[in-house]
PDB file of N, CA and C in Angstrom:
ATOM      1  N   UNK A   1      14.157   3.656 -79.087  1.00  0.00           N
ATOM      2  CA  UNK A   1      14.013   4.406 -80.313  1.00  0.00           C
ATOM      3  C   UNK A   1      14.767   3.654 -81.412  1.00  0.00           C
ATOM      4  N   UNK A   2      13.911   3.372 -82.771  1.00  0.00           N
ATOM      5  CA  UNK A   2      14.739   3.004 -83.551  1.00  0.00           C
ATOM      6  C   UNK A   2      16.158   3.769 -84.138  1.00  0.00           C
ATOM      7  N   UNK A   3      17.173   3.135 -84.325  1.00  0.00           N
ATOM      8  CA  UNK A   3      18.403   3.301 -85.064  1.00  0.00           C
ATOM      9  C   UNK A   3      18.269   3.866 -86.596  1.00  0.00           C
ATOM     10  N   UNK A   4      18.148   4.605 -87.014  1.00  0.00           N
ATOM     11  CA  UNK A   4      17.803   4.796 -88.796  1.00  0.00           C
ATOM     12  C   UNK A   4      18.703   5.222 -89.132  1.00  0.00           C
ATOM     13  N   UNK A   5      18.778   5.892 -90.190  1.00  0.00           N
ATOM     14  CA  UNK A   5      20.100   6.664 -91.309  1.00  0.00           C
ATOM     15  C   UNK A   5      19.908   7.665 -90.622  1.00  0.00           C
ATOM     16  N   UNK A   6      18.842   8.291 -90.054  1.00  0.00           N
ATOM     17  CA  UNK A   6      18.527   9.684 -90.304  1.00  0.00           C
ATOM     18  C   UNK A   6      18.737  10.053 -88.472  1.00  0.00           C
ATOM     19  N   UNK A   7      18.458   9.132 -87.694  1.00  0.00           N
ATOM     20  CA  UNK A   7      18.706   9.059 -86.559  1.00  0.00           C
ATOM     21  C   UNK A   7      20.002   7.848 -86.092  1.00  0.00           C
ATOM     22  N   UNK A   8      21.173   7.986 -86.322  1.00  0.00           N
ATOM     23  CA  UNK A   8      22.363   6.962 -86.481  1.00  0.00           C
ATOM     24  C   UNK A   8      22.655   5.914 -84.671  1.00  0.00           C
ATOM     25  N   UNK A   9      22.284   7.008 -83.948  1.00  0.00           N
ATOM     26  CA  UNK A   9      23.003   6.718 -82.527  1.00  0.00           C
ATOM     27  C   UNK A   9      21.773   6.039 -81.825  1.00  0.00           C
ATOM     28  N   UNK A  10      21.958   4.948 -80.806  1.00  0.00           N
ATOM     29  CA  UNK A  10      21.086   4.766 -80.099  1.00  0.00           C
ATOM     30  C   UNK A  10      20.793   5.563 -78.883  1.00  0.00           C
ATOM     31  N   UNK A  11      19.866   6.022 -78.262  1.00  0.00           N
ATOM     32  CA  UNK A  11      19.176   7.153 -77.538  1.00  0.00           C
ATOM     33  C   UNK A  11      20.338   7.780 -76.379  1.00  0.00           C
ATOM     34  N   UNK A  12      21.050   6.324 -76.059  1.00  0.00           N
ATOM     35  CA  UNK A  12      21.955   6.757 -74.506  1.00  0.00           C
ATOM     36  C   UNK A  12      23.225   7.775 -75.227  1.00  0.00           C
ATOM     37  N   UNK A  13      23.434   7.461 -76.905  1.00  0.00           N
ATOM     38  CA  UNK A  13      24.823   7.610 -77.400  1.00  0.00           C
ATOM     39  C   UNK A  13      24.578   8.844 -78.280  1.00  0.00           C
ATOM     40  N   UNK A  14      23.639   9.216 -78.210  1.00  0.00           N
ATOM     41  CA  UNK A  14      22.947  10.321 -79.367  1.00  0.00           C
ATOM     42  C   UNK A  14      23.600  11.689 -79.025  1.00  0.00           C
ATOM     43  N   UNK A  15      24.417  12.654 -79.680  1.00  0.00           N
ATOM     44  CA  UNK A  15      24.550  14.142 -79.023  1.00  0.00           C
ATOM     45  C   UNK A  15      23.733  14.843 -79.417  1.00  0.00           C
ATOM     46  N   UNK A  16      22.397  14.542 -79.537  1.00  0.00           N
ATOM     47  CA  UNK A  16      20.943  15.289 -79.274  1.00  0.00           C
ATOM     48  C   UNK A  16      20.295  15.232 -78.179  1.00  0.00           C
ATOM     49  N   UNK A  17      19.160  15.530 -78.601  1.00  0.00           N
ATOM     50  CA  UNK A  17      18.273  15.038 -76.541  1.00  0.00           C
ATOM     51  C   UNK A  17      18.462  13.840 -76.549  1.00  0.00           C
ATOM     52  N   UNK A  18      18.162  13.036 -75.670  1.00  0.00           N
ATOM     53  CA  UNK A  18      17.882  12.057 -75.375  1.00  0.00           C
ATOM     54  C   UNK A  18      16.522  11.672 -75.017  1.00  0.00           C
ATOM     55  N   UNK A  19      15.925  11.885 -75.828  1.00  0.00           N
ATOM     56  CA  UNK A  19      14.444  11.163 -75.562  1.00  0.00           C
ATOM     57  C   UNK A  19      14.748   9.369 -75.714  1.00  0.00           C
ATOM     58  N   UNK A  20      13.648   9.071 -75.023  1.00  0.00           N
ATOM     59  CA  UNK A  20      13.519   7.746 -75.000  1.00  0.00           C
ATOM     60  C   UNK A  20      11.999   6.794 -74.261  1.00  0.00           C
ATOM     61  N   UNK A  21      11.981   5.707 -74.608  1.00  0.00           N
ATOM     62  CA  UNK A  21      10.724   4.818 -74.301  1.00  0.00           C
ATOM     63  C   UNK A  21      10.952   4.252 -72.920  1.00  0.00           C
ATOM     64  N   UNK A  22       9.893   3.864 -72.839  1.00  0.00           N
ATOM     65  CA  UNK A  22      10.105   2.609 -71.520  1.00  0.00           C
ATOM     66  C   UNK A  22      10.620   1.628 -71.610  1.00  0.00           C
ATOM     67  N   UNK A  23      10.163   1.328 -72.924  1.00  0.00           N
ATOM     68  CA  UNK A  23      10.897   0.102 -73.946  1.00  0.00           C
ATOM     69  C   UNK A  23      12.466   0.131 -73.834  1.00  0.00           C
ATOM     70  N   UNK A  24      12.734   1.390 -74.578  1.00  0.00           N
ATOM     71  CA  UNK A  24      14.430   1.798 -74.333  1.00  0.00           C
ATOM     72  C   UNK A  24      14.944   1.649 -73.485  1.00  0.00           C
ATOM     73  N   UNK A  25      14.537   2.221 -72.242  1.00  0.00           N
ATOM     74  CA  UNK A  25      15.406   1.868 -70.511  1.00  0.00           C
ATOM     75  C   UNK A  25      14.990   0.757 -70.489  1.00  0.00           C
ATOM     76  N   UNK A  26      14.306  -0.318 -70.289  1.00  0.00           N
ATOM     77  CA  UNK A  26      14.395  -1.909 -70.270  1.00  0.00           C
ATOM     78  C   UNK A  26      15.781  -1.925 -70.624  1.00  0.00           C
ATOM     79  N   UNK A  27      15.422  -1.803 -71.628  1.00  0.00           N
ATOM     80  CA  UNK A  27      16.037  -2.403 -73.190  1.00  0.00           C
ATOM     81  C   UNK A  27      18.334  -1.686 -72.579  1.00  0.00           C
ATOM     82  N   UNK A  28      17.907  -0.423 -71.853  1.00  0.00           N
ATOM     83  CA  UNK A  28      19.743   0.036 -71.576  1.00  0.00           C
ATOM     84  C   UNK A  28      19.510  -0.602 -70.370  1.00  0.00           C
ATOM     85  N   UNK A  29      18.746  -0.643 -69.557  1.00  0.00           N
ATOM     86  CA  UNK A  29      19.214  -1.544 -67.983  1.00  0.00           C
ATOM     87  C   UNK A  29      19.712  -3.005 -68.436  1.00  0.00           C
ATOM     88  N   UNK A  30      19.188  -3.417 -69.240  1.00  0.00           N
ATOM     89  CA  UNK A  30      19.482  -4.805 -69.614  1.00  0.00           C
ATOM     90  C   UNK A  30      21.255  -4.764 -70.240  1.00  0.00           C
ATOM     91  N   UNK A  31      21.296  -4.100 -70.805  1.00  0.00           N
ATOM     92  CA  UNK A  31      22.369  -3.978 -71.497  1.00  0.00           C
ATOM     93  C   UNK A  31      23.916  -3.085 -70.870  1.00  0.00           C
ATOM     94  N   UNK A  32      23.471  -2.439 -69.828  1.00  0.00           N
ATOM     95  CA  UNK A  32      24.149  -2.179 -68.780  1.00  0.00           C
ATOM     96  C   UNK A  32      24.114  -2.992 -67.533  1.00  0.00           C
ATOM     97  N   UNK A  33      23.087  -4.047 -67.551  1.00  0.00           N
ATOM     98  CA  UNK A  33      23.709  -5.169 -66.252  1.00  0.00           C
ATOM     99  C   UNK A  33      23.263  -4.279 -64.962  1.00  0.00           C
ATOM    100  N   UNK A  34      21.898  -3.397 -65.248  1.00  0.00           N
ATOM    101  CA  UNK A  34      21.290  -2.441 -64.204  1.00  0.00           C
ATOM    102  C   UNK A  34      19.574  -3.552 -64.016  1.00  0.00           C
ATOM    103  N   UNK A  35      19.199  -3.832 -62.880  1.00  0.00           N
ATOM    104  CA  UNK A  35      18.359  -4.366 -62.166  1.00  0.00           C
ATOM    105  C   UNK A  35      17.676  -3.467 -61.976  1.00  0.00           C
ATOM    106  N   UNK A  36      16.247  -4.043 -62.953  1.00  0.00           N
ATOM    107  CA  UNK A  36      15.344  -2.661 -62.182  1.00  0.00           C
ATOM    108  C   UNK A  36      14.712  -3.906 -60.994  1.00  0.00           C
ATOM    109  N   UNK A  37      14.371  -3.292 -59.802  1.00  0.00           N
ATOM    110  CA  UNK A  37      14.228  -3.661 -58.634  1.00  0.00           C
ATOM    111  C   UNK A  37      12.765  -3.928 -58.364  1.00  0.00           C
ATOM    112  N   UNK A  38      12.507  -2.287 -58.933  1.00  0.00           N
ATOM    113  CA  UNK A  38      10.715  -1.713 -58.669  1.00  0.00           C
ATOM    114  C   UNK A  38      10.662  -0.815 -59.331  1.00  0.00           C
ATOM    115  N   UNK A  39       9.159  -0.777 -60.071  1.00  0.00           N
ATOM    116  CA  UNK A  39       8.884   0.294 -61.111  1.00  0.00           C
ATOM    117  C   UNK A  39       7.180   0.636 -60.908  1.00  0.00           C
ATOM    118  N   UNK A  40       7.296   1.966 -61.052  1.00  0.00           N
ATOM    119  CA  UNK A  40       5.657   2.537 -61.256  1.00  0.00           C
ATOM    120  C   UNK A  40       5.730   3.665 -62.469  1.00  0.00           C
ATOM    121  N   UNK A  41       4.410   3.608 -62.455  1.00  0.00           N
ATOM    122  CA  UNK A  41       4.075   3.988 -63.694  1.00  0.00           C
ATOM    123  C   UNK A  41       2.552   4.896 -63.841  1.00  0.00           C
ATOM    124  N   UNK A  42       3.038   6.130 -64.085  1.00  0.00           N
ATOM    125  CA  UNK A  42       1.943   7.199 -63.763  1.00  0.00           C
ATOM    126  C   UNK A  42       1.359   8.022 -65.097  1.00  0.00           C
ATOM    127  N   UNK A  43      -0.065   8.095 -65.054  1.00  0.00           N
ATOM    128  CA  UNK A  43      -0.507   8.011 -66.387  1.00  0.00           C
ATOM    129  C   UNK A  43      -1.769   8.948 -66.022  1.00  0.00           C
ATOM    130  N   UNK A  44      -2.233  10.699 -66.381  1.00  0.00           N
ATOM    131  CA  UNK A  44      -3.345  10.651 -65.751  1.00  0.00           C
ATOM    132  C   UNK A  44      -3.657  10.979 -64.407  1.00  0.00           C
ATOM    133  N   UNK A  45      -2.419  11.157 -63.676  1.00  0.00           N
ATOM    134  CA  UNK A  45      -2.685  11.271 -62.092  1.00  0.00           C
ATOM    135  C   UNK A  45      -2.946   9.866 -61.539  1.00  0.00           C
ATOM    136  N   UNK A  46      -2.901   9.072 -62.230  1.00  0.00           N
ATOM    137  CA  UNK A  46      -3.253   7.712 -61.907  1.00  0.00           C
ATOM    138  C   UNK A  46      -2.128   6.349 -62.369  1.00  0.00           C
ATOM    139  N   UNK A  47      -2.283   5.180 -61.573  1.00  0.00           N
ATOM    140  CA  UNK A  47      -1.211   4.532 -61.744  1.00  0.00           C
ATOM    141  C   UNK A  47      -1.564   3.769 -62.865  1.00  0.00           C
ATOM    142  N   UNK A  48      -0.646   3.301 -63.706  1.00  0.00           N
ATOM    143  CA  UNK A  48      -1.244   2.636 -64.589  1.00  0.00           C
ATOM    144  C   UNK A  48      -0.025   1.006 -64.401  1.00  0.00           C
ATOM    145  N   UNK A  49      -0.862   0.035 -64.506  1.00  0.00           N
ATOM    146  CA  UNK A  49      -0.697  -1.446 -64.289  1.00  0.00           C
ATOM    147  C   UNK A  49      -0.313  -2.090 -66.005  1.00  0.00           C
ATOM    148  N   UNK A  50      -1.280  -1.455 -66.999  1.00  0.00           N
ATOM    149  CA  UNK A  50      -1.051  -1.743 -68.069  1.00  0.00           C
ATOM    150  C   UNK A  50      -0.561  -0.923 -69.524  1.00  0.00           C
ATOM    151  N   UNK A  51       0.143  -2.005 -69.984  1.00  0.00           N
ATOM    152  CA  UNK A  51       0.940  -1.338 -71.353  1.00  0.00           C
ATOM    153  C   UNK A  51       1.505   0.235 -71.458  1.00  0.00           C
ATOM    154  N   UNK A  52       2.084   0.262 -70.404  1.00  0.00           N
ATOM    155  CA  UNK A  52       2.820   1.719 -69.586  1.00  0.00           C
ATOM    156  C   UNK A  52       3.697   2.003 -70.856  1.00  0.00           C
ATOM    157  N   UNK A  53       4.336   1.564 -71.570  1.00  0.00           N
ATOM    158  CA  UNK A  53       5.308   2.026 -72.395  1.00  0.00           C
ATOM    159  C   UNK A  53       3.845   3.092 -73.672  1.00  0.00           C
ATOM    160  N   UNK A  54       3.052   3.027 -73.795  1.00  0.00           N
ATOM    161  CA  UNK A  54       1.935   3.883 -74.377  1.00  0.00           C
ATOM    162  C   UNK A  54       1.080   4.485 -73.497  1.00  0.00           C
ATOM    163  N   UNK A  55       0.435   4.429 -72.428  1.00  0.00           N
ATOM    164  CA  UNK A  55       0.135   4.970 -71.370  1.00  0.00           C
ATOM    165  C   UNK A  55       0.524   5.912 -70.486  1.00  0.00           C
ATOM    166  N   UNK A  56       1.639   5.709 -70.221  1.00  0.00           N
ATOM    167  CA  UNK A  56       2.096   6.358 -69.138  1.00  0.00           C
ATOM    168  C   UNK A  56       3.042   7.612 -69.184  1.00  0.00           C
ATOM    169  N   UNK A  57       2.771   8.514 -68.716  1.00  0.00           N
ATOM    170  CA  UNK A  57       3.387  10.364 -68.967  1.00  0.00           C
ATOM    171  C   UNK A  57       5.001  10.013 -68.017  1.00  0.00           C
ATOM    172  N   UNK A  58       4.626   9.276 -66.717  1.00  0.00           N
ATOM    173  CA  UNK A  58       5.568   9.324 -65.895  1.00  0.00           C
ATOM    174  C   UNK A  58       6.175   7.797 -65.248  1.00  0.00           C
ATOM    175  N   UNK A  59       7.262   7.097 -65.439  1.00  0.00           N
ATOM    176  CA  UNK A  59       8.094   5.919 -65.315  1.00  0.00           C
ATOM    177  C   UNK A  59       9.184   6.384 -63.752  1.00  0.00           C
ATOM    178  N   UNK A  60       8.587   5.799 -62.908  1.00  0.00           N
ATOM    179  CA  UNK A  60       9.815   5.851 -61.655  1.00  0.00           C
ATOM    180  C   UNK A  60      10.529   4.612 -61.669  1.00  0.00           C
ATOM    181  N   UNK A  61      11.483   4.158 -60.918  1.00  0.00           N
ATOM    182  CA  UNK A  61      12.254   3.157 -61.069  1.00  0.00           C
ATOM    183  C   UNK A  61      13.050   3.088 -59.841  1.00  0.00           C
ATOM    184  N   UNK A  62      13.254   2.080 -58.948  1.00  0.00           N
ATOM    185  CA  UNK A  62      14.190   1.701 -58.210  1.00  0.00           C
ATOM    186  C   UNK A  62      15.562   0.660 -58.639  1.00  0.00           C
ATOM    187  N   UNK A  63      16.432   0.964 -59.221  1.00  0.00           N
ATOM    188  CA  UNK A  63      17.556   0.460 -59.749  1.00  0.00           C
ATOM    189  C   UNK A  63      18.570  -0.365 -58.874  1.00  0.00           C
ATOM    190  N   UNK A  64      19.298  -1.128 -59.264  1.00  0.00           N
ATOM    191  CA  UNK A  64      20.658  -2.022 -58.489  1.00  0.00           C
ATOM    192  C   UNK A  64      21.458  -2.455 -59.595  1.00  0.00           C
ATOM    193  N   UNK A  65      22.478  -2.079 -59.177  1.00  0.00           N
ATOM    194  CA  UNK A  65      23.701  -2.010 -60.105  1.00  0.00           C
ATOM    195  C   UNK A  65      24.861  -2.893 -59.573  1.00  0.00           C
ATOM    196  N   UNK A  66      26.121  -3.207 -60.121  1.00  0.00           N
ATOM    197  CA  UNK A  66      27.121  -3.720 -59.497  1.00  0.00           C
ATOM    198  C   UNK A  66      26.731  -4.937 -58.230  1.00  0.00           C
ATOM    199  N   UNK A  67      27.322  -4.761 -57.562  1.00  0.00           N
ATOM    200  CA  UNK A  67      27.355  -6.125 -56.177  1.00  0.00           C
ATOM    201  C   UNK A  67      26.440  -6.365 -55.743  1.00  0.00           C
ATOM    202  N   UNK A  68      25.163  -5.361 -55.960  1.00  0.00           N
ATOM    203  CA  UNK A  68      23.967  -5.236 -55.635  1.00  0.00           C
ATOM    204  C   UNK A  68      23.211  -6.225 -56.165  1.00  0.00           C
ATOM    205  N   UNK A  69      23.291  -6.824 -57.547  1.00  0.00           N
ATOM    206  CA  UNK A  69      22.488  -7.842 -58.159  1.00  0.00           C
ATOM    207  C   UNK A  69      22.759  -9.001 -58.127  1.00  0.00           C
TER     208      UNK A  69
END
């Protein structure tokens, strides 16, 4: 989610909801040093292979963190 005047905090730091993209969790795994491992992506009742960050209703994720990576 973009940063604006009107929205100041980035999504993880916000004391509102926390909505967020697919884009965004990339974007905090990367930046927390979190490994996504394996990811699916459900769109439709169906899996979706492409451009999931607009597609897709539902993002699962298998994560590795710390000593793990």
């Amino acid at each position: 989610m973009p940063v604006t005047e009107a929205l100041p905090y980035e999504w993880y730091n916000t004391p509102n909801l926390h909505f967020l993209s697919i884009l965004d969790f990339f974007e905090y795994c990367n930046k927390a040093q979190i490994r996504i491992e394996k990811e699916i992506f459900i769109g439709n009742n169906k899996r979706i292979k492409r451009l999931p960050n607009l597609f897709a209703d539902i993002a699962i994720f298998v994560l590795l963190r710390g000593e793990e990576i």
